[in-house]
Protein backbone atom coordinates (compact mmCIF):
# COMPACT_ATOMS: atom_id res chain seq x y z
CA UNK A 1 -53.02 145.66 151.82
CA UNK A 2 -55.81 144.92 154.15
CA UNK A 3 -56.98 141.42 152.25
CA UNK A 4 -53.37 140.36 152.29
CA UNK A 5 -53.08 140.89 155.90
CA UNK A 6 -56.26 139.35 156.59
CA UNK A 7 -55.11 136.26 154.35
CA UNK A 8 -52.26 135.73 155.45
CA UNK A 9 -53.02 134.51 159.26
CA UNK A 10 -55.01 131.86 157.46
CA UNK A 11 -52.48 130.62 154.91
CA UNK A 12 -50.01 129.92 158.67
CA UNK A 13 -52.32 128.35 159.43
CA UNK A 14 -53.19 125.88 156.43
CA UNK A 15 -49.84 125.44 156.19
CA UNK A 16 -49.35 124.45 159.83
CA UNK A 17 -52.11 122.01 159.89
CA UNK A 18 -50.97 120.19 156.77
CA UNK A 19 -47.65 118.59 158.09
CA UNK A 20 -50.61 116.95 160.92
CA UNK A 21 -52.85 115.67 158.60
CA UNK A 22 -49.50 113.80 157.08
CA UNK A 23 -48.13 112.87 160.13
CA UNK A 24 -50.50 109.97 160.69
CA UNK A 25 -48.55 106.88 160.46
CA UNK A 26 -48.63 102.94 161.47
CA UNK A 27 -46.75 102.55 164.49
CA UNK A 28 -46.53 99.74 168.26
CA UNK A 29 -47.03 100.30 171.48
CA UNK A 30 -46.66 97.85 175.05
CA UNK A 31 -44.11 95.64 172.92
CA UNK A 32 -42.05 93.12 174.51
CA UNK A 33 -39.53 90.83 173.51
CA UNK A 34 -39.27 87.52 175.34
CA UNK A 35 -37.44 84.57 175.04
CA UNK A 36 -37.95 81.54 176.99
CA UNK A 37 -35.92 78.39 177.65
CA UNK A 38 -37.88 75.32 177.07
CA UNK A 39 -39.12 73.54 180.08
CA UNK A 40 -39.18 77.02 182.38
CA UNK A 41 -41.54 78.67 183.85
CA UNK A 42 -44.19 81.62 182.37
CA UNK A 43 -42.22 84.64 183.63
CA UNK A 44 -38.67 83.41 183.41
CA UNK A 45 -35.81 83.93 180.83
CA UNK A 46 -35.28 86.89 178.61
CA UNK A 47 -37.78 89.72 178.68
CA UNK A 48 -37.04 93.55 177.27
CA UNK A 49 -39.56 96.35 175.87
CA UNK A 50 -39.29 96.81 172.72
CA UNK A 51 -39.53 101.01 171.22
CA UNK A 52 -40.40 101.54 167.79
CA UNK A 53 -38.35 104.52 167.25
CA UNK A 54 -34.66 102.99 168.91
CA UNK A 55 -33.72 99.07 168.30
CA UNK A 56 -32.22 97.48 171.44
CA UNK A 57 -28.61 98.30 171.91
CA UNK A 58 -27.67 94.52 172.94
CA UNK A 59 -28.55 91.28 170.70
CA UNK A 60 -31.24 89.53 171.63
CA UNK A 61 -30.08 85.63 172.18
CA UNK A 62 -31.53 82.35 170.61
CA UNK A 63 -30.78 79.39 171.88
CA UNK A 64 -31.57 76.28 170.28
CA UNK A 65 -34.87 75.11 172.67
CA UNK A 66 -35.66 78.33 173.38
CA UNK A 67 -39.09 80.05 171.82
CA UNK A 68 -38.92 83.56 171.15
CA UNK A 69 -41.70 85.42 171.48
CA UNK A 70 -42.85 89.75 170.17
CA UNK A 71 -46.12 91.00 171.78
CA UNK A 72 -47.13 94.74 170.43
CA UNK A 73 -50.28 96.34 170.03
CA UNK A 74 -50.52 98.03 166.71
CA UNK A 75 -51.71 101.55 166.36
CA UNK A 76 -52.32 103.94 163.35
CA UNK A 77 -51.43 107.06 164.63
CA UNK A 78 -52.63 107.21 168.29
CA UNK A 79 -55.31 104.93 168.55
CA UNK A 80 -55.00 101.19 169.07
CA UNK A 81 -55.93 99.29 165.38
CA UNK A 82 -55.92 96.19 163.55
CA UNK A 83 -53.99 96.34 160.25
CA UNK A 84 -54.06 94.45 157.18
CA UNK A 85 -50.50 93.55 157.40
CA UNK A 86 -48.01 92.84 160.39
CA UNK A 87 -45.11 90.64 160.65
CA UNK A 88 -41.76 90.21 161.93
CA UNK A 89 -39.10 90.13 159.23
CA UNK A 90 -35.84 88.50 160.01
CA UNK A 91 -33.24 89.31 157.72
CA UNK A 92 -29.22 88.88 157.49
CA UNK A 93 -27.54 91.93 156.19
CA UNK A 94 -24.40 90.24 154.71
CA UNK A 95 -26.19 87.46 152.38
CA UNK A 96 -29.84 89.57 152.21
CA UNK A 97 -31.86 86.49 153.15
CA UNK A 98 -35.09 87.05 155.06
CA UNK A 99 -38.00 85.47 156.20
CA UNK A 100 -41.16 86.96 157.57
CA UNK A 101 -43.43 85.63 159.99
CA UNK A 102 -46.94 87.30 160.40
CA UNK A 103 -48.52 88.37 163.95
CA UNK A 104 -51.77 87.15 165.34
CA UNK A 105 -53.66 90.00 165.36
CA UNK A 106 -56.64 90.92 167.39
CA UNK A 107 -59.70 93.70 166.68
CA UNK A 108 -57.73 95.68 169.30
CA UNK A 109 -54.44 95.56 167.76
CA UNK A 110 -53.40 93.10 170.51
CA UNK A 111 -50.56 91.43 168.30
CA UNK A 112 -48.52 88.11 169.09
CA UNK A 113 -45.75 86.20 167.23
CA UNK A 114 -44.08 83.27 168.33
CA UNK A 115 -41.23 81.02 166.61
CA UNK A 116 -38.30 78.16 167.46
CA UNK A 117 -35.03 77.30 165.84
CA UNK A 118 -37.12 74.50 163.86
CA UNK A 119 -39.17 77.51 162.10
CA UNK A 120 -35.66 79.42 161.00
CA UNK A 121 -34.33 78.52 157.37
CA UNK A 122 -31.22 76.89 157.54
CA UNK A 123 -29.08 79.15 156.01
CA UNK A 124 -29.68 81.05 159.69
CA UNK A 125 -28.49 78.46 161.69
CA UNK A 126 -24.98 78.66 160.27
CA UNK A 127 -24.41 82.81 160.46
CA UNK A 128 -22.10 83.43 163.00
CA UNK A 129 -23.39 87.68 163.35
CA UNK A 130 -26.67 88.65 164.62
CA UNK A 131 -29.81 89.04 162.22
CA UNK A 132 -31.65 91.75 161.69
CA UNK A 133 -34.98 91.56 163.49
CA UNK A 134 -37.63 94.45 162.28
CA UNK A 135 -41.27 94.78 162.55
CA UNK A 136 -43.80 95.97 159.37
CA UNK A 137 -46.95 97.33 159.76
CA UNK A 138 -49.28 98.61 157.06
CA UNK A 139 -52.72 98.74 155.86
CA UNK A 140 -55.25 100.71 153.18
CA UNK A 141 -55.40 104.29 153.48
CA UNK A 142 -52.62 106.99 153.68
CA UNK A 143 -51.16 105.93 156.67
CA UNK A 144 -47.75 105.11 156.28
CA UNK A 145 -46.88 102.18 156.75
CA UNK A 146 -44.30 101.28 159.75
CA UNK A 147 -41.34 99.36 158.85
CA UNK A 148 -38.10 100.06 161.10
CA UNK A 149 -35.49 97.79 163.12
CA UNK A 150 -36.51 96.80 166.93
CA UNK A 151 -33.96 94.59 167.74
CA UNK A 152 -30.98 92.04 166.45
CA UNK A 153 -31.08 88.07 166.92
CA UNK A 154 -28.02 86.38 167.83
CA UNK A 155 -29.22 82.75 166.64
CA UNK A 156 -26.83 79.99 169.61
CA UNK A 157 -26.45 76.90 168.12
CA UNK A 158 -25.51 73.65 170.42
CA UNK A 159 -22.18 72.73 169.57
CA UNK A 160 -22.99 68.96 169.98
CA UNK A 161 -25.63 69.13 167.53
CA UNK A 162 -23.87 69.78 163.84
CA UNK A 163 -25.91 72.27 161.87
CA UNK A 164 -27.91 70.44 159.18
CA UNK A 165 -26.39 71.36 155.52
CA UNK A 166 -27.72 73.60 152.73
CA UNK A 167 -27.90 70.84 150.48
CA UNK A 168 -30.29 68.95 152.41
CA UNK A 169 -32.51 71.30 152.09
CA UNK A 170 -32.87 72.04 148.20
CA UNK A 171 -35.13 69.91 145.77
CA UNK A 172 -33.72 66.91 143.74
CA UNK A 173 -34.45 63.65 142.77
CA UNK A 174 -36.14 61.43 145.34
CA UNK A 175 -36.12 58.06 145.21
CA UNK A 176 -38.63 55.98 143.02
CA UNK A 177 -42.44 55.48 144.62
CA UNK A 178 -44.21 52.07 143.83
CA UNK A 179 -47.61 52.13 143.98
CA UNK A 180 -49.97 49.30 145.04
CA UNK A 181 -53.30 49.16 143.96
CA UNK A 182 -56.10 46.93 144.53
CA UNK A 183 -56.98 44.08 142.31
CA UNK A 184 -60.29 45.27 140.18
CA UNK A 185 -63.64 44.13 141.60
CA UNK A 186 -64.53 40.53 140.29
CA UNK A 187 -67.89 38.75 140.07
CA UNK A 188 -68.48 35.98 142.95
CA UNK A 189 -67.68 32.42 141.78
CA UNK A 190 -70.56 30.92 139.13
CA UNK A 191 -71.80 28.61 142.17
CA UNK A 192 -72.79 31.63 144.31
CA UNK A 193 -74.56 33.30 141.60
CA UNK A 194 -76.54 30.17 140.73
CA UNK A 195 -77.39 29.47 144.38
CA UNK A 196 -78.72 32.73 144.70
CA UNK A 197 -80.89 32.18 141.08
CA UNK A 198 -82.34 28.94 142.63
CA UNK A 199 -83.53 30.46 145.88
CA UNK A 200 -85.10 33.58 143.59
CA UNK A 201 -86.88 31.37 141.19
CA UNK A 202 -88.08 29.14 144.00
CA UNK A 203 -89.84 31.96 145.49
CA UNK A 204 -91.79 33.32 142.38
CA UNK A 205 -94.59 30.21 143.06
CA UNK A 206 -95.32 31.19 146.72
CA UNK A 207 -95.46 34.83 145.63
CA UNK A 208 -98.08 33.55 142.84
CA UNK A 209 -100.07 31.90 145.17
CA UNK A 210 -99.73 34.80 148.23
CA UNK A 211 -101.02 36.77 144.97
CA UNK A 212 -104.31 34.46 144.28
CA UNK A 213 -105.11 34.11 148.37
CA UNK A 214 -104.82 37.87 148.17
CA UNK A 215 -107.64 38.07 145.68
CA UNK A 216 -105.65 38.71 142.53
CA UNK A 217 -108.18 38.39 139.20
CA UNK A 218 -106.39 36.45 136.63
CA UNK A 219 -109.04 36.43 134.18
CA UNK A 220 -108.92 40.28 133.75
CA UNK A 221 -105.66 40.17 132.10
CA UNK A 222 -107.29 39.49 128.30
CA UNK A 223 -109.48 42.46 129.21
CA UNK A 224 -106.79 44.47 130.41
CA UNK A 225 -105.22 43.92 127.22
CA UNK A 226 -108.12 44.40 125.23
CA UNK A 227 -108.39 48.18 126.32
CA UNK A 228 -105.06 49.04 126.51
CA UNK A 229 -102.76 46.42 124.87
CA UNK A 230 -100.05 48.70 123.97
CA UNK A 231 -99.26 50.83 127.58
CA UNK A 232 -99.43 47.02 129.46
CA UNK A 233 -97.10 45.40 127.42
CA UNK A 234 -94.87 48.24 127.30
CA UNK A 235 -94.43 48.79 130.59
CA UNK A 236 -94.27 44.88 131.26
CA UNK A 237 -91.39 44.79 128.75
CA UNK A 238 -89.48 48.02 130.34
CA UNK A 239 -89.68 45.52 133.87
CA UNK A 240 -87.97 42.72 131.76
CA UNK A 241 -85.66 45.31 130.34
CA UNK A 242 -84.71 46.46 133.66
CA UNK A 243 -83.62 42.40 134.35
CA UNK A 244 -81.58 42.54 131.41
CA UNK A 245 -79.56 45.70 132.58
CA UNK A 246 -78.92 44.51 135.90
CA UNK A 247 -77.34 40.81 134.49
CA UNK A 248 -75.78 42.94 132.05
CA UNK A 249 -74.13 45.42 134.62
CA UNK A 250 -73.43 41.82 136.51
CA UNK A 251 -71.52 39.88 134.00
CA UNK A 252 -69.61 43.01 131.72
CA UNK A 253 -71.18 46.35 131.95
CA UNK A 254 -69.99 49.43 134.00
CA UNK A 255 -72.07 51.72 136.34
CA UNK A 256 -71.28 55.03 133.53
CA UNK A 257 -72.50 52.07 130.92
CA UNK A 258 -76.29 51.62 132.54
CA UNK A 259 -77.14 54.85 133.50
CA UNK A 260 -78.16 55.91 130.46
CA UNK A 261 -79.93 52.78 129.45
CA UNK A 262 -82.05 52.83 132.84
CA UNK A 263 -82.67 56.36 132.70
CA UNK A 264 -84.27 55.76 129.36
CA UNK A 265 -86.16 52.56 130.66
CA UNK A 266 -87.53 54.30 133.34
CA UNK A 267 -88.87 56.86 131.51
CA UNK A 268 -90.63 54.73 129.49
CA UNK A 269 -91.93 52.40 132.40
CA UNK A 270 -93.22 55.74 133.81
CA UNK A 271 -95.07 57.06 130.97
CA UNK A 272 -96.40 53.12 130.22
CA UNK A 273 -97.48 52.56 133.71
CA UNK A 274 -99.48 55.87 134.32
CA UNK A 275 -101.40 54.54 131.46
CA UNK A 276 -101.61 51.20 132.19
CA UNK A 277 -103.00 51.89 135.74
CA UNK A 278 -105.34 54.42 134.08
CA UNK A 279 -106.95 51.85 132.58
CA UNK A 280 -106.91 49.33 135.57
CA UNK A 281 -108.56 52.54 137.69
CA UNK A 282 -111.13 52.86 134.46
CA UNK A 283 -112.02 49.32 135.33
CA UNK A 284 -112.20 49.72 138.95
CA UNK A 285 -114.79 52.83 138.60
CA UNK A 286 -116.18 50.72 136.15
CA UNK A 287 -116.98 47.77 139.60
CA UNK A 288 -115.17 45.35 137.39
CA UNK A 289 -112.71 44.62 140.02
């Protein structure tokens, strides 16, 4: 008799806390719903507080250049909090449409939402009984998440401007799109390109002789190709490869169709010329040069 008596206080009071451990749930505070007529000032038109546990009584009304504007700060339980998800969901009872727009949500659960008549689907525009206007607000954990009615939108349209149709608005053909491209890249003109030849060509004897005032050795070259014959011709045949590729790549070859060709002429004008100067530095140790 005495345990039970002693357990039972405690069991009240297990049973009491439980229902507040539950009652923790996503919720607003400091809402306001605004709207203001385009072209007026910061504080003027429609302004109302907004509760999260009674919707406004009276519709809230949307005129066509007006901007209608929700501010709320979010809060999970009692404390101001961001969630992960918050948006204003506008939805017509008779048809079920509905469209949701999210908030702009701060650290501090400072949340914002504007929209216009532009940003409304089209099938809004023509309901003649106010929409449904209700705020969600969830995120991870066991909160519950908050989703509830705060107010209904009467949407005014301006009888001199018709209300676009529902057709309009769904996919179908459109009409046929004609593409221009540019003309493929062309050579120059066979007059341009021999020009240019000339004026090359006609330089190779002043670099010759620049070469001999400069103290080039000619007579070295039979030695040169007495001690290494193979790595100097080599690599002087990858340089008139290299030629080849580039009039090739000029008069029908592609950039995809060279790559691989000079990648594998450069590799073997690398691996020539390292030994080809090794043997010119051999020389040079040697006081030949």
């Amino acid at each position: 008799m005495h345990l039970w008596q002693a357990t039972l206080p405690f069991c009240l009071l297990a049973s009491a806390a439980l229902p507040v451990a539950a009652a923790s749930a996503w919720g607003f505070t400091d809402a306001t719903v605004a709207v203001q007529p385009k072209g007026a000032g910061v504080n003027s038109g429609f302004k109302e507080s907004l509760s999260s546990s009674k919707p406004l009584s009276q519709p809230v009304s949307f005129a066509g250049a007006d901007t209608l504007r929700v501010i709320l700060t979010t809060q999970e339980g009692s404390s101001a909090k961001r969630p992960h998800q918050a948006f204003l969901l506008l939805k017509d009872s008779q048809t079920g449409l509905d469209i949701s727009y999210p908030f702009t949500v701060k650290e501090n659960g400072k949340s914002r939402v504007e929209l216009t008549q532009k940003e409304l689907p089209i099938q809004f525009l023509s309901l003649s009984e106010p929409i449904d206007a209700r705020v969600v607000i969830g995120s991870f954990g066991s909160s519950e998440a908050y989703d509830s009615s705060v107010f209904s939108l009467s949407i005014d349209r301006d009888p001199d401007h018709p209300v676009p149709t529902i057709e309009a608005a769904r996919y179908g053909k459109l009409p046929e799109i004609h593409h221009i491209f540019k003309d493929a890249a062309t050579s120059p003109p066979v007059i341009i390109t021999l020009a240019f030849v000339a004026l090359v060509g006609a330089s190779l004897p002043i670099l010759a002789g620049l070469w001999l005032l400069l103290g080039a050795n000619v007579n070295h070259i039979s030695s040169a190709f007495k001690s290494a014959p193979l790595p100097h011709a080599i690599f002087l045949g990858s340089l008139f490869a290299f030629e080849g590729i580039f009039f090739l790549y000029y008069t029908s070859w592609n950039l995809f169709q060279i790559l691989p060709v000079a990648a594998a002429a450069g590799a073997v004008a690398f691996v020539s010329g390292s030994r080809a100067l090794g043997e010119v530095q051999g020389r040079r140790l040697a006081g030949l040069r």
